[in-house]
Protein backbone atom coordinates (compact mmCIF):
# COMPACT_ATOMS: atom_id res chain seq x y z
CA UNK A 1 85.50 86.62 106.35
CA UNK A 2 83.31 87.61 109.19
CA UNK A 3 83.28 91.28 107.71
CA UNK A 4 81.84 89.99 104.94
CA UNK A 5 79.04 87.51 106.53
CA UNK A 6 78.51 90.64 108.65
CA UNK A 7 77.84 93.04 106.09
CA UNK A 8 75.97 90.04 104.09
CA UNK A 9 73.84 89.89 107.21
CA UNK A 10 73.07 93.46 107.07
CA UNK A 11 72.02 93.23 103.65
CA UNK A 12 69.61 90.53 103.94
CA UNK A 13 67.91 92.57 106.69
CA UNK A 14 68.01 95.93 104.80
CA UNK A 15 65.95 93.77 102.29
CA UNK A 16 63.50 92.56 104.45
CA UNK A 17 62.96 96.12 105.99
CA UNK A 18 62.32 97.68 102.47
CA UNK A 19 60.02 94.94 101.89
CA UNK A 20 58.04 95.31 105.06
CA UNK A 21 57.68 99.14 104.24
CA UNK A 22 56.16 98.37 101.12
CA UNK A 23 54.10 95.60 102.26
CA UNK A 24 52.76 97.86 105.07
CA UNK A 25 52.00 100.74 103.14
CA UNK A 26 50.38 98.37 100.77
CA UNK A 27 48.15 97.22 103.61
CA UNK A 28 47.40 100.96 104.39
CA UNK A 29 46.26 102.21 101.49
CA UNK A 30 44.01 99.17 101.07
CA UNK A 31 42.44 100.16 104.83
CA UNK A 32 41.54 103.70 103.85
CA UNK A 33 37.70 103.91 103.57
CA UNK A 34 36.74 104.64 100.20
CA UNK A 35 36.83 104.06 96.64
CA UNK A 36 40.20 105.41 94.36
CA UNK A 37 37.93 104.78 91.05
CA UNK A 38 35.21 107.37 93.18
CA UNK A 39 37.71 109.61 94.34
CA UNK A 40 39.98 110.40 90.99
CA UNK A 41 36.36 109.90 88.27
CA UNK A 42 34.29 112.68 87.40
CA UNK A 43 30.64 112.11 88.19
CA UNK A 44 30.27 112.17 84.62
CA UNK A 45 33.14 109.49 84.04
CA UNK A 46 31.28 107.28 86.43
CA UNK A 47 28.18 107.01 85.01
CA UNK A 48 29.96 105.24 81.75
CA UNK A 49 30.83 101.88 82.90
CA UNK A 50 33.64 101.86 79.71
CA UNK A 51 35.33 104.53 81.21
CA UNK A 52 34.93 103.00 84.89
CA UNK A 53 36.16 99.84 83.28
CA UNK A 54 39.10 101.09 81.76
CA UNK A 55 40.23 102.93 84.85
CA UNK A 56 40.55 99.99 87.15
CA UNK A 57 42.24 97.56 84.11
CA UNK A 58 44.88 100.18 84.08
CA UNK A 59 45.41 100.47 87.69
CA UNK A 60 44.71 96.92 87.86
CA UNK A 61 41.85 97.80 90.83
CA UNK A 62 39.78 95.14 88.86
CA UNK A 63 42.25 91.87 89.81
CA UNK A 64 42.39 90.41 93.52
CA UNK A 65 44.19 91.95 96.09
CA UNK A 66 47.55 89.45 95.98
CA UNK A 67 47.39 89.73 92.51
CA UNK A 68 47.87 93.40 93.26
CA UNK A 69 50.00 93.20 95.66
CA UNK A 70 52.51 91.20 93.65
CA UNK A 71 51.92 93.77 90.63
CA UNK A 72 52.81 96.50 93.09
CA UNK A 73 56.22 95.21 94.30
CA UNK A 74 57.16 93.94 90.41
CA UNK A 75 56.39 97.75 89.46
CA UNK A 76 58.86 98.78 92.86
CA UNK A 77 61.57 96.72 91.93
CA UNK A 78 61.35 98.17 88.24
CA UNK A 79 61.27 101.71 89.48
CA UNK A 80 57.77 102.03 88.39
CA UNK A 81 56.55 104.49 91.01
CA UNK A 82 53.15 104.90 88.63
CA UNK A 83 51.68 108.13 87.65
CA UNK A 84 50.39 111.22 89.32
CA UNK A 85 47.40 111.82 89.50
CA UNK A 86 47.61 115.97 89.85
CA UNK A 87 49.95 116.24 86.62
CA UNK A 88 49.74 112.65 84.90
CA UNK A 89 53.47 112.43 84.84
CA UNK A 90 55.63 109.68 85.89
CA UNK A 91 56.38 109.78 89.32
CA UNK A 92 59.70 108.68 89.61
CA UNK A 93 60.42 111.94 86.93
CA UNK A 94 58.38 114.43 89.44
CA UNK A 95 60.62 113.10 92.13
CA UNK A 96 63.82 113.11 89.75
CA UNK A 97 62.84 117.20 89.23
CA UNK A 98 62.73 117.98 92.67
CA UNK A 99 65.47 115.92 94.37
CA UNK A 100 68.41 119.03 93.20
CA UNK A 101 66.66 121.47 95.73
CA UNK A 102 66.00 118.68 98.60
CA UNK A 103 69.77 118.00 98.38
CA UNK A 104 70.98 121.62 98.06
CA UNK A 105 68.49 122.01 101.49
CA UNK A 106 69.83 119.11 103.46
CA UNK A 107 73.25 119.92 101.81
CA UNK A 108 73.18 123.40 103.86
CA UNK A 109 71.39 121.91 106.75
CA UNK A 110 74.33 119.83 107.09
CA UNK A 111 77.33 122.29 106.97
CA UNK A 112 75.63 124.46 109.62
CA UNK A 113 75.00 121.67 111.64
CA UNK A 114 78.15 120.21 111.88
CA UNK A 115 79.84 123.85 111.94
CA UNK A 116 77.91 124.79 115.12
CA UNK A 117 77.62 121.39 116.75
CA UNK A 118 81.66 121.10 116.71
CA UNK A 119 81.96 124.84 117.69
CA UNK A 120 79.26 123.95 120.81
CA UNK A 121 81.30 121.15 121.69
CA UNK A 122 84.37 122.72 121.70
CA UNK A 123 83.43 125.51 123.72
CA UNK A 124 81.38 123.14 126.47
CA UNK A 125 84.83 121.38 126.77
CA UNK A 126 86.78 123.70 127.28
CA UNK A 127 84.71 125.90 129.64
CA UNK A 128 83.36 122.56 131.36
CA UNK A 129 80.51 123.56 134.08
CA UNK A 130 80.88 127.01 133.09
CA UNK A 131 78.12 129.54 132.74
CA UNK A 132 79.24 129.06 129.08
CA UNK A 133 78.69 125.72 129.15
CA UNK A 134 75.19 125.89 130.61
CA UNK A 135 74.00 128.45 127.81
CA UNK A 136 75.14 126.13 125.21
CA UNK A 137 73.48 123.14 127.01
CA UNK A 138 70.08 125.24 126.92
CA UNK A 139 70.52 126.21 123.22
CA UNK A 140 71.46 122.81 122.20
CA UNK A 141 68.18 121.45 123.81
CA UNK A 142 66.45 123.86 122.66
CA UNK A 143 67.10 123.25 119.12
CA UNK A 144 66.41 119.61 119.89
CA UNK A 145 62.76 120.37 121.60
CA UNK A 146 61.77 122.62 118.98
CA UNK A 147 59.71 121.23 115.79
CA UNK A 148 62.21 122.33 112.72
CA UNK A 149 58.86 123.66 110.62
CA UNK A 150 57.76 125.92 113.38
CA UNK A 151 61.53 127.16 114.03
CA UNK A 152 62.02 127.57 110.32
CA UNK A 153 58.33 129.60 110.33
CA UNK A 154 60.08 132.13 113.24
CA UNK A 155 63.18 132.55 111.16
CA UNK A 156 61.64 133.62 108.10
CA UNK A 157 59.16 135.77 109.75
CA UNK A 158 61.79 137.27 112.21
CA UNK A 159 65.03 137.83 109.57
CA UNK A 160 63.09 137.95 106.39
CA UNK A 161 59.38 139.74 107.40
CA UNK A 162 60.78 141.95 110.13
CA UNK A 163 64.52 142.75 109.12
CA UNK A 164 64.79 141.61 105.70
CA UNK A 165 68.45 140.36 106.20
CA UNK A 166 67.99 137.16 104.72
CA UNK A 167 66.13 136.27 101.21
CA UNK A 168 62.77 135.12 101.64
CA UNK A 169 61.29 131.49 100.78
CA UNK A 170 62.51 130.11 97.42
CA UNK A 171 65.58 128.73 95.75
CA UNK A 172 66.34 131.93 94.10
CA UNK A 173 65.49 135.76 94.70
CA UNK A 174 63.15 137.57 92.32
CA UNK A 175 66.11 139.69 91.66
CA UNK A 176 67.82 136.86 89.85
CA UNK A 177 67.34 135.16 86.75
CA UNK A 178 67.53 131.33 87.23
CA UNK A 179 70.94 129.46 85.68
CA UNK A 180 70.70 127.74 82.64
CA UNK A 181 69.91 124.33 83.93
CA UNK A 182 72.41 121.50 83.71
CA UNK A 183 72.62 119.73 86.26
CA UNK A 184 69.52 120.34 88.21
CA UNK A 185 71.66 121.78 91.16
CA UNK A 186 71.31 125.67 90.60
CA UNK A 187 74.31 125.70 92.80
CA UNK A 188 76.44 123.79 90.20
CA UNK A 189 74.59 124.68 86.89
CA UNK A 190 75.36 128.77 88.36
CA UNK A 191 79.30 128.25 88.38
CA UNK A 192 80.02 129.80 84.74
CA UNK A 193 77.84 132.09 85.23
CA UNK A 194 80.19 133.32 88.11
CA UNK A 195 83.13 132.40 86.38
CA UNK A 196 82.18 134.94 83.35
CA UNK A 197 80.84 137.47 85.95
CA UNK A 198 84.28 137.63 87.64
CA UNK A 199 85.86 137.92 84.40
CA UNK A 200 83.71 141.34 83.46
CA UNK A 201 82.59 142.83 86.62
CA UNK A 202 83.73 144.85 89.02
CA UNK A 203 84.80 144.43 92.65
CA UNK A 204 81.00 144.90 93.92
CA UNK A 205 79.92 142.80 91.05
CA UNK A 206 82.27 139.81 91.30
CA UNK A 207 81.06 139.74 95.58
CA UNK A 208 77.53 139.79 94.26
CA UNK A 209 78.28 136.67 91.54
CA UNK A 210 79.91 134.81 94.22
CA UNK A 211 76.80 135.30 96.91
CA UNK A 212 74.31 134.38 94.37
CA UNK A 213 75.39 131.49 92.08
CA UNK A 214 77.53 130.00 95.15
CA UNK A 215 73.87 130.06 97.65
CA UNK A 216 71.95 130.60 95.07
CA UNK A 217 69.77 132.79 97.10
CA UNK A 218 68.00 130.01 98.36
């Protein structure tokens, strides 16, 4: 019973946190100087008060700011995200048509992470105080101190510009054709495409099917 007030607890504040986020960045957009009718018109389009009209009733810019407010978080809770203004699609679909390369990237991210972080630990325990242990305390701080974009910047321009061990930026090499697209995941959609590669290549080409549709030269 007090697992579940606990977790009911937790629940009620996870709420309230989502709602302040959206309140707050409610609040900010309203507090950045300028007009959105100004900024997204052509000077043509605002010379026709029809066409200035019909902008804000669709936005609903033309109703008080509550009445807004409410709109916005009835549009949230129906996963109305609104449209974009660079390609007048939904959001929530541009989102939906990126989120298989943001979890592929995080997915990685992950495995090396926890790979090297439980390798690190092991070898600070068991060479405790050692000179060991003190290179693997600076690299491990290192990483920590470091901003990720500028690291990632040195990687590519070290192991792709200067060495060209690893593939360059992108989720797939030039080389490659991209996987018929099932899933979204190019990782997951590429797995017949190894599967029927292993069944016709050769020893060379079966290593090459696995490297490619399994990292998807990311």
């Amino acid at each position: 019973m007090e697992q579940l007030k606990f977790i009911g607890k937790r629940l009620v504040y996870l709420v309230v946190m989502l709602l302040g986020v959206a309140t707050l960045v409610f609040i900010l957009t309203k507090l950045i100087p300028g007009d959105p009718t100004v900024a997204n018109l052509s000077q043509r389009a605002l010379n026709d008060p029809e066409i200035v009209a019909a902008y804000k009733a669709r936005y609903g810019l033309d109703k008080p700011v509550i009445v807004q407010y409410f709109l916005y978080i009835r549009n949230l809770l129906q996963f109305d995200l609104g449209t974009s203004i660079r390609t007048n699609n939904p959001v929530l679909s541009e989102l939906m048509r990126c989120y298989p390369a943001t979890i592929e990237l995080a997915l990685f991210a992950i495995i090396i992470a926890a790979v090297l972080g439980i390798l690190f630990g092991i070898v600070s325990a068991i060479r405790r105080n050692s000179i060991l242990d003190q290179l693997v305390r600076a690299i491990s701080v290192t990483g920590f101190s470091i901003p990720s974009f500028w690291f990632a910047l040195l990687m590519l321009y070290f192991f792709y510009y200067k060495l060209h061990i690893f593939p360059g930026p992108g989720r797939l090499s030039n080389s490659f054709s991209p996987p018929a697209t099932v899933t979204g995941d190019r990782p997951v959609s590429a797995a017949p495409i190894k599967t029927n590669t292993l069944r016709k290549g050769t020893m060379a080409g079966r290593l090459l099917a696995i490297a490619s549709s399994m990292l998807a030269r990311r």
